[in-house]
Protein backbone atom coordinates (compact mmCIF):
# COMPACT_ATOMS: atom_id res chain seq x y z
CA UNK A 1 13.63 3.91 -74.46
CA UNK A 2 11.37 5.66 -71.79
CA UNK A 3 11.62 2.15 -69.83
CA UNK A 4 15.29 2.03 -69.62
CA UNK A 5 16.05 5.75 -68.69
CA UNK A 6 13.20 4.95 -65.67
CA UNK A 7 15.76 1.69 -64.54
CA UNK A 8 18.62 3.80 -64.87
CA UNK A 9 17.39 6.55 -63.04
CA UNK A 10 16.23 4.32 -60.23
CA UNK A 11 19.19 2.31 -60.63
CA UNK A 12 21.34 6.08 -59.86
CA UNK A 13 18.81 6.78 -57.15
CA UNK A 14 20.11 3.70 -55.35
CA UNK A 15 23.56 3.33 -56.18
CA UNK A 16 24.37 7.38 -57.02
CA UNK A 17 27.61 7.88 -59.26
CA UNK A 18 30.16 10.71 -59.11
CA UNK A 19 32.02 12.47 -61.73
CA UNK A 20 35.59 11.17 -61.29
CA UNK A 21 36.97 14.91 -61.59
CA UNK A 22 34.69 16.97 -59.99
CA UNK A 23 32.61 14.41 -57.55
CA UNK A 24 29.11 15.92 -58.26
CA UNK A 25 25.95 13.44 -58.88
CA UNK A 26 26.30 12.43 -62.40
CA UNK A 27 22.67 11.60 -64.29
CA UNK A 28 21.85 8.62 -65.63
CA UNK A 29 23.24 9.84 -69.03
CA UNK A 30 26.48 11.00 -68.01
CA UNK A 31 29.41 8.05 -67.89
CA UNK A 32 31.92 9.04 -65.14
CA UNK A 33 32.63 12.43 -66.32
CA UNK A 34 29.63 14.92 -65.70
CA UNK A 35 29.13 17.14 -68.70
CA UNK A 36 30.50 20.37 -67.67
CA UNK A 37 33.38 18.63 -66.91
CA UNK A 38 33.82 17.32 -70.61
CA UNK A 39 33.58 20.59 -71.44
CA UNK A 40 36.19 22.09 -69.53
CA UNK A 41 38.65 19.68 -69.58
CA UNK A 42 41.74 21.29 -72.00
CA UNK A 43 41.13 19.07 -75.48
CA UNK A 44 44.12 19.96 -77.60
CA UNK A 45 42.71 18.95 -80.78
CA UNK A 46 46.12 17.98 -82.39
CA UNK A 47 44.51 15.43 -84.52
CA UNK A 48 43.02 17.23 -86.96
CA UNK A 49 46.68 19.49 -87.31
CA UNK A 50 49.20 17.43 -88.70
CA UNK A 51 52.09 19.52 -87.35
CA UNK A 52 51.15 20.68 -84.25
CA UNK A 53 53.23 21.29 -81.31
CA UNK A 54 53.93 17.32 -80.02
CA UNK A 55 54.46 16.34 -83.31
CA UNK A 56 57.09 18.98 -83.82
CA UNK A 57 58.64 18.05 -80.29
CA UNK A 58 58.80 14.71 -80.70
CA UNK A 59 60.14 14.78 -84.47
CA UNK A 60 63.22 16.60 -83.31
CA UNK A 61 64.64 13.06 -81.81
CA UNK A 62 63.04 10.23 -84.31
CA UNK A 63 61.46 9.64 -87.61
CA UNK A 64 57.36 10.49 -87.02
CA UNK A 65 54.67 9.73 -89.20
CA UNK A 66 51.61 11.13 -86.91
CA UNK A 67 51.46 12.57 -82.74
CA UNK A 68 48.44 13.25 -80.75
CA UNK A 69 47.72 13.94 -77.08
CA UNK A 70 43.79 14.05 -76.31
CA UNK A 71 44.23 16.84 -73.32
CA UNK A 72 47.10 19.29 -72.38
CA UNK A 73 48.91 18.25 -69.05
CA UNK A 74 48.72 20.31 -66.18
CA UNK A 75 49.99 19.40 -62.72
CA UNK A 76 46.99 20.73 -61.30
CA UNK A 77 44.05 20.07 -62.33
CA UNK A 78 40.91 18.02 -63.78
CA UNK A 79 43.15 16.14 -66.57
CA UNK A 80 46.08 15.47 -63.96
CA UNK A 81 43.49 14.16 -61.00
CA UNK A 82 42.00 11.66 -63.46
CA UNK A 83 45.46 10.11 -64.48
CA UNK A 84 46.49 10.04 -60.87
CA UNK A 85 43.62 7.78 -60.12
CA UNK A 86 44.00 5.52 -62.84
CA UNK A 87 47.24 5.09 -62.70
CA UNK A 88 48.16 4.13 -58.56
CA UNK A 89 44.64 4.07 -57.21
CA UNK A 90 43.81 0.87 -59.59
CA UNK A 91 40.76 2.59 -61.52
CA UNK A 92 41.20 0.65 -64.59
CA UNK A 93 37.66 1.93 -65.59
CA UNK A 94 39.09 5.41 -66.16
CA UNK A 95 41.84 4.21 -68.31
CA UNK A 96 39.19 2.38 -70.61
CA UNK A 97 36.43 5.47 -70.65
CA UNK A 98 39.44 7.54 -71.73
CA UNK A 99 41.01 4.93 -74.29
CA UNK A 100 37.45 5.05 -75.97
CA UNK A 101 37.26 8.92 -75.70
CA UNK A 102 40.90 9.09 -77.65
CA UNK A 103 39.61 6.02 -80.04
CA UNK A 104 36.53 8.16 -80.94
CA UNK A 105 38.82 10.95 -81.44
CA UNK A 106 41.86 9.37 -83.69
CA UNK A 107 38.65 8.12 -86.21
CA UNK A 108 37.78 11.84 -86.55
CA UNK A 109 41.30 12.43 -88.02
CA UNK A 110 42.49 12.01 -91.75
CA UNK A 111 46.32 11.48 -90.08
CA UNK A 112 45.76 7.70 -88.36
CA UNK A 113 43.83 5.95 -91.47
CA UNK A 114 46.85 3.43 -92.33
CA UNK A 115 47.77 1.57 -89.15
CA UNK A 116 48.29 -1.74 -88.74
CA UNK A 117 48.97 -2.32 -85.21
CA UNK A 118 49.10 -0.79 -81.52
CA UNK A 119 52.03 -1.16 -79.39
CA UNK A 120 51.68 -0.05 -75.69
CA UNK A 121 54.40 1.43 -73.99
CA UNK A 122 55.82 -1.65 -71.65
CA UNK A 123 55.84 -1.36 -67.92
CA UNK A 124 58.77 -3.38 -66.11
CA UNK A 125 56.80 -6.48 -64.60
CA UNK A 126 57.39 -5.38 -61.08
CA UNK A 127 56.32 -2.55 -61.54
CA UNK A 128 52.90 -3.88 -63.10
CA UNK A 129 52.38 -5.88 -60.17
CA UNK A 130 52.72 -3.21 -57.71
CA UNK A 131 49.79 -1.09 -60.17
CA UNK A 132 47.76 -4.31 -61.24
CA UNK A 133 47.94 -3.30 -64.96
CA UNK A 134 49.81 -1.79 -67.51
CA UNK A 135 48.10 1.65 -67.68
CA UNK A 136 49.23 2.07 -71.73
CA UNK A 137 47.73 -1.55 -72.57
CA UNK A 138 44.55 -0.31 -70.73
CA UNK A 139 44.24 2.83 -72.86
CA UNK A 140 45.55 1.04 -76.00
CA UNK A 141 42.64 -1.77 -75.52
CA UNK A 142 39.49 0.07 -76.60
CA UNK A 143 41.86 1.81 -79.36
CA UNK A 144 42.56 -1.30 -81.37
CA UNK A 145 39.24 -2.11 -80.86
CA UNK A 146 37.55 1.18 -82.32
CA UNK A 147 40.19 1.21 -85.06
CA UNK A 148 39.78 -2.07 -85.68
CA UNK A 149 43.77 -3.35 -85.62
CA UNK A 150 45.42 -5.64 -83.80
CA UNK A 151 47.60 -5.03 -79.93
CA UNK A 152 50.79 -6.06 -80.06
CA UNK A 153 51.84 -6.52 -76.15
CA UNK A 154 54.49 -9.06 -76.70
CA UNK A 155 57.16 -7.85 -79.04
CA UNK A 156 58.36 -4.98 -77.32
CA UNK A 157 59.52 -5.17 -73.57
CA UNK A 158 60.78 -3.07 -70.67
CA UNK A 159 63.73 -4.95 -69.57
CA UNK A 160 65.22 -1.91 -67.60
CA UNK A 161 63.64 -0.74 -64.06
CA UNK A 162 63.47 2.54 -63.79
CA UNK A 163 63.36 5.29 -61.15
CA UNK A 164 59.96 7.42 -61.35
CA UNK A 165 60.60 10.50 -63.97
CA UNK A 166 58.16 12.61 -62.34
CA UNK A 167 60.55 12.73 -59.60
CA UNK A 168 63.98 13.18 -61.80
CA UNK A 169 64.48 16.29 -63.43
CA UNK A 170 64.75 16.43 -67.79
CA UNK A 171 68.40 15.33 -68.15
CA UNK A 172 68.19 12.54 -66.06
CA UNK A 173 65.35 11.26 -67.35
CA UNK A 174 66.67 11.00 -70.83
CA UNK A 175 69.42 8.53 -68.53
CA UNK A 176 67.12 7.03 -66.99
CA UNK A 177 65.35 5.15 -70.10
CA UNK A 178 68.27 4.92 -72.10
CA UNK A 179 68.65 1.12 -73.07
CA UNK A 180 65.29 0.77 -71.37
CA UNK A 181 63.54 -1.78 -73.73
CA UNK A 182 64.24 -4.48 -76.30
CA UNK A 183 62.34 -6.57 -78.51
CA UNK A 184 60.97 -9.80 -77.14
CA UNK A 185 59.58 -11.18 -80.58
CA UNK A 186 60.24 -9.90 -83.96
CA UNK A 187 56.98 -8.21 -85.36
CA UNK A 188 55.36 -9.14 -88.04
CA UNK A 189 57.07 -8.60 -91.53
CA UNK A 190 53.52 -6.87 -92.97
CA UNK A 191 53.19 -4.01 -90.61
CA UNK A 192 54.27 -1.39 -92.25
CA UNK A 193 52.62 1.80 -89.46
CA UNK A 194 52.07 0.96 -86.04
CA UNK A 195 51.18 3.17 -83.10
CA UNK A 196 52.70 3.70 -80.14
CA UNK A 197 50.63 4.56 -77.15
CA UNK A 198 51.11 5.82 -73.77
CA UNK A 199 49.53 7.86 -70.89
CA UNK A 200 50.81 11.23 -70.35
CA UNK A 201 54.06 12.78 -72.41
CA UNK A 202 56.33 15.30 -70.96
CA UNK A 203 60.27 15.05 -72.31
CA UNK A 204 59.50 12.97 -74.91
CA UNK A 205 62.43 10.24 -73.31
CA UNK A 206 60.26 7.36 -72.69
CA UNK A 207 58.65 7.14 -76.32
CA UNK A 208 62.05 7.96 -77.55
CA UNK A 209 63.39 4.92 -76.33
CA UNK A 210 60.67 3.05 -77.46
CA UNK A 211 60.73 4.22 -80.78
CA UNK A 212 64.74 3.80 -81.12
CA UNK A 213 64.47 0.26 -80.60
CA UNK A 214 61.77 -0.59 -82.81
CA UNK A 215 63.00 1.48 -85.59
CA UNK A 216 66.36 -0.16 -85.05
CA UNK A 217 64.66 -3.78 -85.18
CA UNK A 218 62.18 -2.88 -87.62
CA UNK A 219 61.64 -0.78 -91.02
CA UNK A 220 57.88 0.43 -89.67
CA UNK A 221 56.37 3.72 -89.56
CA UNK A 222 55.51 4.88 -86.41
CA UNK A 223 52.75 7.32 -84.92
CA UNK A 224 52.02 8.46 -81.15
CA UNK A 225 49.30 9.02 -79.12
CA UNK A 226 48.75 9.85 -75.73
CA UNK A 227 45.83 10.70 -73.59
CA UNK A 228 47.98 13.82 -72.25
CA UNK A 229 50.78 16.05 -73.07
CA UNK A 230 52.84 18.92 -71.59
CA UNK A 231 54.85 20.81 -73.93
C-alpha cells in the first residue's frame, strides 16, 4: 500500500492533475474532482425521497415509477462547468467519473432495486458525430454496470434533429421534441422497469418524449435519472 501511494505520488509529481471544476493540484487520492469540491457541489439527494420535487415535475406529464437528479442545475457554477466540458469539449472521462458517482448513488436507494434495463436518451447521429459520443450512453455505461443490468442503445432512436433547447425558450421546446423519437427494435417482452437516463433536466420535454413513445410501444415501467436538474 505504502509502495503504490509513493508511484502515485511521483507519478502526480510528473504528470500533475487538476480538479476539473476548480483547477487546483489534485493529490494522488483525489480522482478529477478535489475534495472540497465534492463537498460543495449542490447533491440533491432525491434518491432516498421518493416524491421529491423532479419526481413530482415530471409525473405531471407521464406515468413515473422513480426520478433522480445527482446535483441541482445552476447556470453558473461548479455542476454547470463540468457538464459543459463533457458534453462539447469531448471529455468523455467526466461523463464516466460522474456515471459511477450517480451508480454509487442509485445503489444507496430502496426506489431503483427492480430494474431491468437502461435506456439512454438518443442523440440524432449527426449530432453524435459533431460531439464524438452520446453523452447519456456515456453516463448510462458505468450505471448498468454498477447495477448490474443490461444497456439498451438500440431500441429507441432520435429520428428528429433538433434545434439546441438551451437556446429556445419552454414552449418551444416542448415543439421542438415533439415526434422526436421512435422505436428502432421492439424491446424485450421480459422487461418489465427500465430506466431512462440523461444528462441535465430542465422542462422535462425531452424525457417526455422519450417516455411517450416507449410507453406507447411498450407496457414497461419507467424511472429517470439524471446527473442534473433545474426545477
Amino acid at each position: 500500500m505504502l509502495y503504490s501511494k509513493a508511484i502515485n505520488s511521483f507519478v502526480d509529481l510528473l504528470f500533475p492533475r487538476s480538479c476539473i471544476s476548480c483547477s487546483s493540484h489534485l493529490d494522488f487520492y483525489e480522482k478529477m474532482l478535489c475534495l472540497n469540491c465534492q463537498l460543495e457541489l449542490p447533491q440533491t439527494g432525491f434518491h432516498l425521497e421518493k416524491e421529491n420535487p423532479l419526481y413530482k415535475k415530471l409525473l405531471l406529464n407521464f406515468p413515473l415509477e422513480n426520478a433522480a437528479a445527482l446535483f441541482r442545475f445552476q447556470k453558473e457554477g461548479s455542476v454547470a462547468r463540468m457538464i459543459h466540458q463533457f458534453k462539447y469539449n469531448r471529455q468523455a472521462k467526466i461523463g464516466r467519473y460522474l456515471g459511477k458517482w450517480l451508480g454509487y448513488t442509485l445503489m444507496e436507494s430502496p426506489y431503483f432495486k427492480s430494474l431491468d434495463g437502461i435506456i439512454p436518451v438518443p442523440l440524432h447521429p449527426s449530432k453524435k458525430r459533431t460531439r464524438g459520443y452520446n453523452q447519456a450512453e456515456i453516463i448510462a455505461e458505468p450505471l448498468a454496470k454498477q447495477l448490474q443490468i443490461p444497456l439498451i442503445n438500440k431500441s429507441l432512436m432520435r429520428v428528429k434533429k433538433t434545434k439546441s433547447l438551451a437556446r429556445i425558450d419552454h414552449d418551444a421546446r416542448w415543439k421542438e421534441v415533439d415526434e422526436a423519437f421512435a422505436m428502432k427494435q421492439p424491446l424485450p417482452k421480459s422487461f418489465e422497469h427500465l430506466l431512462l437516463v440523461d444528462d441535465v433536466i430542465t422542462t422535462g420535454a425531452t424525457l417526455n418524449a422519450c417516455a411517450c413513445t416507449l410507453l406507447k410501444n411498450s407496457q414497461v415501467k419507467l424511472s429517470i435519472v439524471s446527473l442534473a436538474c433545474r426545477l
